[in-house]
C-alpha atoms as a PDB file:
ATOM      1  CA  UNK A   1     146.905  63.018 125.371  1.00  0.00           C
ATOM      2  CA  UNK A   2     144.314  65.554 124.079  1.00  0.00           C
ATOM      3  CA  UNK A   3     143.495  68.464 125.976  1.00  0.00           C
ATOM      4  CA  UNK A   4     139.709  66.318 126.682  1.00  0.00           C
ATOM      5  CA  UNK A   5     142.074  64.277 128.398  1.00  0.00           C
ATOM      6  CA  UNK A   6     143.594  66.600 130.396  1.00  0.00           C
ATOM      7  CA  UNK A   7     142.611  66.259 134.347  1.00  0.00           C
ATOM      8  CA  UNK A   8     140.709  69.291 134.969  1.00  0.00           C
ATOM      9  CA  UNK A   9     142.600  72.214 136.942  1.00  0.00           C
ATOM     10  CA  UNK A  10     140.683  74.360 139.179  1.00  0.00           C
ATOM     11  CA  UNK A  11     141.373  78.195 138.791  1.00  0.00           C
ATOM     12  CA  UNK A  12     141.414  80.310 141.847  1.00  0.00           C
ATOM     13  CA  UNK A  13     138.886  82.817 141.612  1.00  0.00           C
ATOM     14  CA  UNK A  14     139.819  86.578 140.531  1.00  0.00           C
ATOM     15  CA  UNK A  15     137.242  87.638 142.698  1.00  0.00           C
ATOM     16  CA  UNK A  16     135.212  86.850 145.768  1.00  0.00           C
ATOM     17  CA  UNK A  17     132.054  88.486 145.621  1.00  0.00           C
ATOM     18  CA  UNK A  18     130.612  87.870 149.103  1.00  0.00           C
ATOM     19  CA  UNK A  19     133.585  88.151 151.080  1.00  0.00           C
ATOM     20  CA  UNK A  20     133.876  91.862 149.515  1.00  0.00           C
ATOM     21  CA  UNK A  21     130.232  92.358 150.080  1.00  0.00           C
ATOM     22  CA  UNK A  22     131.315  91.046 154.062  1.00  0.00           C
ATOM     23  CA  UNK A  23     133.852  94.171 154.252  1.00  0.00           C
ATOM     24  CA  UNK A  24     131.864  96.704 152.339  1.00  0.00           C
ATOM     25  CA  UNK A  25     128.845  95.972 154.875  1.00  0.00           C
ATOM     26  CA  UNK A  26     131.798  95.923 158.103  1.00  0.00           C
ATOM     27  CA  UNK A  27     132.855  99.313 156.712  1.00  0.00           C
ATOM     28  CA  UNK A  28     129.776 100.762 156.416  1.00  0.00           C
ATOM     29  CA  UNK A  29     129.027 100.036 159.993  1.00  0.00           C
ATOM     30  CA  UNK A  30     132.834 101.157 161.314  1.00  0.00           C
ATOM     31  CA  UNK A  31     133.271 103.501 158.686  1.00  0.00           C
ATOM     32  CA  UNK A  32     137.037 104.016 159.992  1.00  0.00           C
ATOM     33  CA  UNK A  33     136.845 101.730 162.087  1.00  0.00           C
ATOM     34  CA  UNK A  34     137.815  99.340 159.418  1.00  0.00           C
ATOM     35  CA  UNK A  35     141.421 100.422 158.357  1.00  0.00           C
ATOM     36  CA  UNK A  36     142.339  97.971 156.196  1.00  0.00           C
ATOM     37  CA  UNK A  37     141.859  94.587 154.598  1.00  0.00           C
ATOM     38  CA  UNK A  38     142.631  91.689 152.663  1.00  0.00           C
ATOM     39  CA  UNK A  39     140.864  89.207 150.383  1.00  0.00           C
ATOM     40  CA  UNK A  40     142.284  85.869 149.627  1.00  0.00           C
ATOM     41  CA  UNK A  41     139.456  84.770 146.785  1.00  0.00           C
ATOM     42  CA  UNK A  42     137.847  81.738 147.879  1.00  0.00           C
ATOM     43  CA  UNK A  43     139.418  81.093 150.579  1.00  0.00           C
ATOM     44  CA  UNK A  44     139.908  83.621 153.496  1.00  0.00           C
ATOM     45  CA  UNK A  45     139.416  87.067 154.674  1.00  0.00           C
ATOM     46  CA  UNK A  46     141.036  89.217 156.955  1.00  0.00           C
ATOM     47  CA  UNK A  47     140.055  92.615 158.384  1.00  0.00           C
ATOM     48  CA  UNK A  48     142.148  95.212 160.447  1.00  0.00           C
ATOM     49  CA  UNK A  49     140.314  97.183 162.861  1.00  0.00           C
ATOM     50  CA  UNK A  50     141.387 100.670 164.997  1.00  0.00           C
ATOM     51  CA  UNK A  51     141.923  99.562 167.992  1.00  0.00           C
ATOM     52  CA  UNK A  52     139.051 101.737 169.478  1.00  0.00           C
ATOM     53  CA  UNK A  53     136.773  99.992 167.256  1.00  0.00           C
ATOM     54  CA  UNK A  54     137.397  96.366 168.314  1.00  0.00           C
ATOM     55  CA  UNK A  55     134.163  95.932 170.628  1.00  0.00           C
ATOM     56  CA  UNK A  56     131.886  97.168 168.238  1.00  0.00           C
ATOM     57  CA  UNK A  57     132.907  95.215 165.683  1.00  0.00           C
ATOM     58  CA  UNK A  58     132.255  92.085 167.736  1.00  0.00           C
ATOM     59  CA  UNK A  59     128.772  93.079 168.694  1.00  0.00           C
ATOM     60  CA  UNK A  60     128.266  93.792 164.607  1.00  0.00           C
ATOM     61  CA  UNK A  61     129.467  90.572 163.493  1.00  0.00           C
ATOM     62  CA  UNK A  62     127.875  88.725 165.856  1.00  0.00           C
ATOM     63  CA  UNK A  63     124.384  90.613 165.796  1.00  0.00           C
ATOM     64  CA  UNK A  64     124.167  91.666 162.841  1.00  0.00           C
ATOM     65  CA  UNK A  65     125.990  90.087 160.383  1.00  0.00           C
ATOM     66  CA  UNK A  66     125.430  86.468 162.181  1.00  0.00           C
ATOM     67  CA  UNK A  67     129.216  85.889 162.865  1.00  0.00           C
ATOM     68  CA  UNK A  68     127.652  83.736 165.868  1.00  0.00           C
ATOM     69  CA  UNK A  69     130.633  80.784 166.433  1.00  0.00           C
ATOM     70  CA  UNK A  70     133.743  82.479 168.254  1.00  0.00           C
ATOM     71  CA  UNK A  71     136.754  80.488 167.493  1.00  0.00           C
ATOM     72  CA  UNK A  72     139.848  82.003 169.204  1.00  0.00           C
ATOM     73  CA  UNK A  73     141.402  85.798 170.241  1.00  0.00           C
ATOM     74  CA  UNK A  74     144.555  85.618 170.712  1.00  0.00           C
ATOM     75  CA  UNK A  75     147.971  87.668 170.317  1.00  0.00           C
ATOM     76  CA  UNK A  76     150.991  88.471 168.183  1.00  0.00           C
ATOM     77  CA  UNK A  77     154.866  89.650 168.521  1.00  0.00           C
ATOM     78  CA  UNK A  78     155.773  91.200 165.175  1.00  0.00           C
ATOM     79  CA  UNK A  79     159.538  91.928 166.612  1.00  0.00           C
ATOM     80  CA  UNK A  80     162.066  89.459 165.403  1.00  0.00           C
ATOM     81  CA  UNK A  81     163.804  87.727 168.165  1.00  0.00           C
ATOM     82  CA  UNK A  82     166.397  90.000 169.345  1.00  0.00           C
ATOM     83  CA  UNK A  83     168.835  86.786 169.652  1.00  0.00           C
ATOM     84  CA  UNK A  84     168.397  86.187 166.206  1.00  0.00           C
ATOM     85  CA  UNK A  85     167.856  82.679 164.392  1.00  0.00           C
ATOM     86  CA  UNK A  86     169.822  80.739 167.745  1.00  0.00           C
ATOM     87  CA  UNK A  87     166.280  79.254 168.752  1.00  0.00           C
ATOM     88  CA  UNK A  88     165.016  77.927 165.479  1.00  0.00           C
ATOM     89  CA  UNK A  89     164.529  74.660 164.395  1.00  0.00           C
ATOM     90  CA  UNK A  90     168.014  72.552 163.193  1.00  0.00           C
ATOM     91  CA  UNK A  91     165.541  70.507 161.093  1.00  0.00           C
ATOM     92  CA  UNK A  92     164.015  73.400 159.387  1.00  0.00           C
ATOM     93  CA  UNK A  93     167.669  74.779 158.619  1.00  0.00           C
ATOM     94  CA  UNK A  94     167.944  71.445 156.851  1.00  0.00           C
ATOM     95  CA  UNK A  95     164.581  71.143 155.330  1.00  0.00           C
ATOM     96  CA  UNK A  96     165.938  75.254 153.829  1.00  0.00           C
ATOM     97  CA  UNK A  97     162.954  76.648 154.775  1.00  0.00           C
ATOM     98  CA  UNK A  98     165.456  79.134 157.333  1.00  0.00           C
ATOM     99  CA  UNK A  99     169.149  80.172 155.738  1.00  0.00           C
ATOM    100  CA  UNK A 100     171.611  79.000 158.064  1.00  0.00           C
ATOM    101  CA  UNK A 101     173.376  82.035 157.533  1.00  0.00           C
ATOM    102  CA  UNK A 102     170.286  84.334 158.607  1.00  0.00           C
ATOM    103  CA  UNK A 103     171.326  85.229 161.880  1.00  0.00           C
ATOM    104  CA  UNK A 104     170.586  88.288 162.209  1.00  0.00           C
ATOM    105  CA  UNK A 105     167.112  90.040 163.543  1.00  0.00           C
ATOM    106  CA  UNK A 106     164.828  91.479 160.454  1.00  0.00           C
ATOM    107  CA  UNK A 107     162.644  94.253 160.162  1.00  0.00           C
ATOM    108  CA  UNK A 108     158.566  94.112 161.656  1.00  0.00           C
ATOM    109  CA  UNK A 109     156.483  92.806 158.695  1.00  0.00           C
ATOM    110  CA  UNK A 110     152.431  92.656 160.330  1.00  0.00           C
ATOM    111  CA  UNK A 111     151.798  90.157 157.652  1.00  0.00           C
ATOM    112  CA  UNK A 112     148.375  90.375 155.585  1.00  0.00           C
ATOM    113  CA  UNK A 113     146.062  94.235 156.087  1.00  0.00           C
ATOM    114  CA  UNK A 114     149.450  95.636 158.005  1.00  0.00           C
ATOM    115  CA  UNK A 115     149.660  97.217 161.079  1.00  0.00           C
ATOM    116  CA  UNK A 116     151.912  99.899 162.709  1.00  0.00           C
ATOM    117  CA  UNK A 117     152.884  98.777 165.640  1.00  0.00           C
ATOM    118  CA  UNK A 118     154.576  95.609 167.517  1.00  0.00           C
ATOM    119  CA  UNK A 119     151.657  93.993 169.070  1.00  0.00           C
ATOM    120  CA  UNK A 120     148.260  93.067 167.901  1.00  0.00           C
ATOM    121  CA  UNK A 121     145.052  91.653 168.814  1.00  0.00           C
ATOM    122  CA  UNK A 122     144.134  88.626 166.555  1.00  0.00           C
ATOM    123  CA  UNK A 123     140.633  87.052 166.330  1.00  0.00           C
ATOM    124  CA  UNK A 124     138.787  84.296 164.446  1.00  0.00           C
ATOM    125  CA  UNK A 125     134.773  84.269 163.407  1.00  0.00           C
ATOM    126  CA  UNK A 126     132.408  82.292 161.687  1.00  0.00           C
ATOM    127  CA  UNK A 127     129.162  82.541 160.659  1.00  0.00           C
ATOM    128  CA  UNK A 128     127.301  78.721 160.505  1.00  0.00           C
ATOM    129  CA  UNK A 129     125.172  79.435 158.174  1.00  0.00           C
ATOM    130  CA  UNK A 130     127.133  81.126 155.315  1.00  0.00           C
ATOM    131  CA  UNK A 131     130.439  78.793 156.262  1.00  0.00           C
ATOM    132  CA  UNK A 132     132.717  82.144 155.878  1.00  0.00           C
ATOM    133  CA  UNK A 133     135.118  83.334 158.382  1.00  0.00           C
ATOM    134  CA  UNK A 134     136.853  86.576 159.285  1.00  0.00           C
ATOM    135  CA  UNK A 135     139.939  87.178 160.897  1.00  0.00           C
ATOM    136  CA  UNK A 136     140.167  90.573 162.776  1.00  0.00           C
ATOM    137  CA  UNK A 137     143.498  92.426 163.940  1.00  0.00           C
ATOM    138  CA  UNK A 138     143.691  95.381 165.901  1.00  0.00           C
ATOM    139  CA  UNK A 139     147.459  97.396 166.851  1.00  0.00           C
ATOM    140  CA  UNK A 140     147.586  97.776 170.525  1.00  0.00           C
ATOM    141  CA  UNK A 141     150.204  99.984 172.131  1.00  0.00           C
ATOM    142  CA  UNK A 142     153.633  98.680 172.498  1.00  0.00           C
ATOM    143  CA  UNK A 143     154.067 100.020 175.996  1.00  0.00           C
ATOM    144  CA  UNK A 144     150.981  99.173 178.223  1.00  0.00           C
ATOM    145  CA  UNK A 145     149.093  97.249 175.210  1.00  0.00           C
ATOM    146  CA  UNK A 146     145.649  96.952 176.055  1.00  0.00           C
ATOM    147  CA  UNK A 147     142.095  96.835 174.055  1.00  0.00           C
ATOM    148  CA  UNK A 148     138.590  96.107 174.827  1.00  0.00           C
ATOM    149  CA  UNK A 149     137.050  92.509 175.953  1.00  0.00           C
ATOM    150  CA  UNK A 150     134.870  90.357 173.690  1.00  0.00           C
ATOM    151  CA  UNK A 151     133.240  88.960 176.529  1.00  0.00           C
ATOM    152  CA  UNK A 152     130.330  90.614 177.112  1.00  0.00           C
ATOM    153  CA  UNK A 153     129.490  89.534 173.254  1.00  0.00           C
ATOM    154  CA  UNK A 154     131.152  86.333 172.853  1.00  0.00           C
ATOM    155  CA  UNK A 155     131.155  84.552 176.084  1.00  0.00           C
ATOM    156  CA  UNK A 156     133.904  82.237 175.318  1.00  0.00           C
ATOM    157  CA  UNK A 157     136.936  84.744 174.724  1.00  0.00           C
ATOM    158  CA  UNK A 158     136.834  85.026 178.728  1.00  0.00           C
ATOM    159  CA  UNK A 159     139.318  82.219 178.724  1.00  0.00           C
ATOM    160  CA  UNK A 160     141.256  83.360 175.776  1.00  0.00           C
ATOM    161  CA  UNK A 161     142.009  86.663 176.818  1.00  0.00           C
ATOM    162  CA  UNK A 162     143.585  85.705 179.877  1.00  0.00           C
ATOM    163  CA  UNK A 163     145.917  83.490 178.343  1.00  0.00           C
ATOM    164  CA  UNK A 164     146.993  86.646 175.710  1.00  0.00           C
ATOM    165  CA  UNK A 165     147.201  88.588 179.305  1.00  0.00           C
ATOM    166  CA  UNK A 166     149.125  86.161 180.670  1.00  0.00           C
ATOM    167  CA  UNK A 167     151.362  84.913 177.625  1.00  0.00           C
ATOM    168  CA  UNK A 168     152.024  88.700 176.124  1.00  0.00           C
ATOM    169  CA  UNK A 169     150.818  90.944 178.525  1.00  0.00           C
ATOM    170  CA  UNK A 170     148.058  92.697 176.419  1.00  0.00           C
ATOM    171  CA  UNK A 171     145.399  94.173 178.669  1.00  0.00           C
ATOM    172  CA  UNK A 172     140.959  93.436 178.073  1.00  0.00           C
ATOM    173  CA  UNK A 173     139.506  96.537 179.490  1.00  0.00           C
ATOM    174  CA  UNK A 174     135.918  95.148 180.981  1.00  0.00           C
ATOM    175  CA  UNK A 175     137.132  91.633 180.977  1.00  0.00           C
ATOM    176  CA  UNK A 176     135.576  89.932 184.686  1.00  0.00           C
ATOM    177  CA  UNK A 177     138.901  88.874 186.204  1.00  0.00           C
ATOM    178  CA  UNK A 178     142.245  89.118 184.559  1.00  0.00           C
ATOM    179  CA  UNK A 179     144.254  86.271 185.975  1.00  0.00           C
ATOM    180  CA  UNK A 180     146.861  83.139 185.629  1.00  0.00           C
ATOM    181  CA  UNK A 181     145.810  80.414 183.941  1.00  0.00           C
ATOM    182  CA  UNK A 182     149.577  78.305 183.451  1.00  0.00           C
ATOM    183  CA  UNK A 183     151.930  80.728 185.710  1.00  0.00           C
ATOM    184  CA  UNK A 184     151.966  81.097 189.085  1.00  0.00           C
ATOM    185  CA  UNK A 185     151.220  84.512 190.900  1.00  0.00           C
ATOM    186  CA  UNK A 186     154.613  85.367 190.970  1.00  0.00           C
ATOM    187  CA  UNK A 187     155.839  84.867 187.652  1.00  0.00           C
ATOM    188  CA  UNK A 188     157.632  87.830 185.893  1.00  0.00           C
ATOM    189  CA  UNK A 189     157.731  88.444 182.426  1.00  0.00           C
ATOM    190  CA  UNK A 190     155.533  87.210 179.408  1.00  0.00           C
ATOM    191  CA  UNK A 191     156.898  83.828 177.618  1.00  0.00           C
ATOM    192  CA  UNK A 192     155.327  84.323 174.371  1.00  0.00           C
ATOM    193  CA  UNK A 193     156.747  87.699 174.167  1.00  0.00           C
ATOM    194  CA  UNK A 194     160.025  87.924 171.600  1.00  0.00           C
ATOM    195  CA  UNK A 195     162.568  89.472 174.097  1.00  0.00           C
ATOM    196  CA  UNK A 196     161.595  86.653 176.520  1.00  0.00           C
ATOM    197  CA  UNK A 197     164.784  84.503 176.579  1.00  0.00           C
ATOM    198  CA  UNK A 198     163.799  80.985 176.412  1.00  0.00           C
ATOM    199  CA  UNK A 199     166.835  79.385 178.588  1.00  0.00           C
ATOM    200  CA  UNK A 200     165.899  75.857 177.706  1.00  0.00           C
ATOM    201  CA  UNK A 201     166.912  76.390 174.071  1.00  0.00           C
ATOM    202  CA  UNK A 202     170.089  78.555 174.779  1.00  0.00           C
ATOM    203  CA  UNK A 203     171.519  75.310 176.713  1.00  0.00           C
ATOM    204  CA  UNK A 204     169.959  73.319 174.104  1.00  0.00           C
ATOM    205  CA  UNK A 205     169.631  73.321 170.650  1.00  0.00           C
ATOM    206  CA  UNK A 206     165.958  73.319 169.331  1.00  0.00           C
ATOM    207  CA  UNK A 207     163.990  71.256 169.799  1.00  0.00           C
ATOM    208  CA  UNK A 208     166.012  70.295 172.654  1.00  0.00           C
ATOM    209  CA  UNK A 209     167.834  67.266 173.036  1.00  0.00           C
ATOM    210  CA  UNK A 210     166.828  64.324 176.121  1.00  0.00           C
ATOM    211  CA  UNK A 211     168.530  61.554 177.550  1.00  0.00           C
ATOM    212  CA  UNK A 212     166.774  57.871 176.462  1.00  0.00           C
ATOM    213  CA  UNK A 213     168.018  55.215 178.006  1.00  0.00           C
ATOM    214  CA  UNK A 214     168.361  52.352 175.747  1.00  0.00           C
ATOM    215  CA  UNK A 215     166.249  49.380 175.470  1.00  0.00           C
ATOM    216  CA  UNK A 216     166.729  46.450 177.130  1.00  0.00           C
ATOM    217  CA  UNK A 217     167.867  43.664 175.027  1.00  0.00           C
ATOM    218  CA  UNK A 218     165.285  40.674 174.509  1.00  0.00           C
ATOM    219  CA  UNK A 219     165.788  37.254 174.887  1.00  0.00           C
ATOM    220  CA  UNK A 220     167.459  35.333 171.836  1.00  0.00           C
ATOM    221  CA  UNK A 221     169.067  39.014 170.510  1.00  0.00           C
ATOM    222  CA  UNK A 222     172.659  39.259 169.950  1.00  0.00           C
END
């Protein structure tokens, strides 16, 4: 086959021209604000904020950079699992995508644009009319984690920050009412926490084995 022939391969860009000019413009609004961030060409972006910096950055993306379509906040537990690999998945152990022998708790990694501490903030943006999106992290404090509320700006993260109250236990400073949304009142701890012990999958292996009760045989089977 010549190389006419050839199926055409599409290159991933070296570069990514407007999602740079996106962070360049976020920076000069934050100036410091914006501490660090990272460019996947053609595909994604992702920005890390100082925690102090988080509510003005919503109100700049959304009024004046026309980041207007809120997706999701949400947030993240950088710790390994203090109980090690116990609770993961038999079929990924298969699969290899986890050594079987890894059984021991890792260091933090905060994935892409870093971070410095256990917990942080995650958010998702869009902007309709330029179909680019921007995913912001902030650190918040390990003990007491807390940062400021979207909602005033983006009416929608009302709901999501309670469930990243409930689930980990991060704090939205101005956010109208802080409360359950799965849990009841009295529920102590925070499930999607790392140190929270799942009990279901210490008695059980992942994903956790039921009891089927077998079909009934048809008529005419043997």
């Amino acid at each position: 086959m010549s190389s006419a022939d050839e199926p055409a391969t599409e290159e991933e860009p070296a570069t990514d021209e407007q999602r740079e000019d996106l962070v360049r413009a976020l920076t000069n609004e934050l100036a410091e604000g914006v501490v660090d961030s990272h460019i996947m060409p053609g595909t994604d972006l992702w920005v890390r904020l100082s925690n102090d910096s988080w509510a003005e950055a919503g109100r700049v993306l959304r009024n004046k950079m026309g980041f207007g379509f809120f997706s999701w906040i949400s947030g993240i537990d950088w710790m390994p699992s203090p109980y090690g690999r116990s609770m993961d998945s038999e079929e990924d152990r298969a699969m290899g995508l986890i050594e079987a022998s890894n059984n021991e708790p890792g260091a933090i990694e905060q994935g892409v644009a870093g971070g410095d501490t256990r917990f942080q903030v995650i958010a998702r943006v869009y902007s309709l009319h330029t179909h680019v999106g921007i995913t912001l992290k902030a650190d918040v404090a390990d003990d007491s984690p807390s940062i400021a509320s979207w909602v005033s700006t983006y009416a929608g993260a009302e709901w999501h920050e309670r469930e990243t109250w409930e689930m980990f236990g991060i704090a939205f400073e101005g956010h109208p009412g802080l409360r359950h949304i799965y849990l009841p009142g009295d529920f102590e701890g925070y499930p999607l926490r790392k140190d929270y012990p799942l009990v279901a999958r210490i008695m059980k292996p992942w994903p956790g084995l039921v009891d089927v009760e077998a079909m009934p045989e048809t008529e005419g089977e043997s």
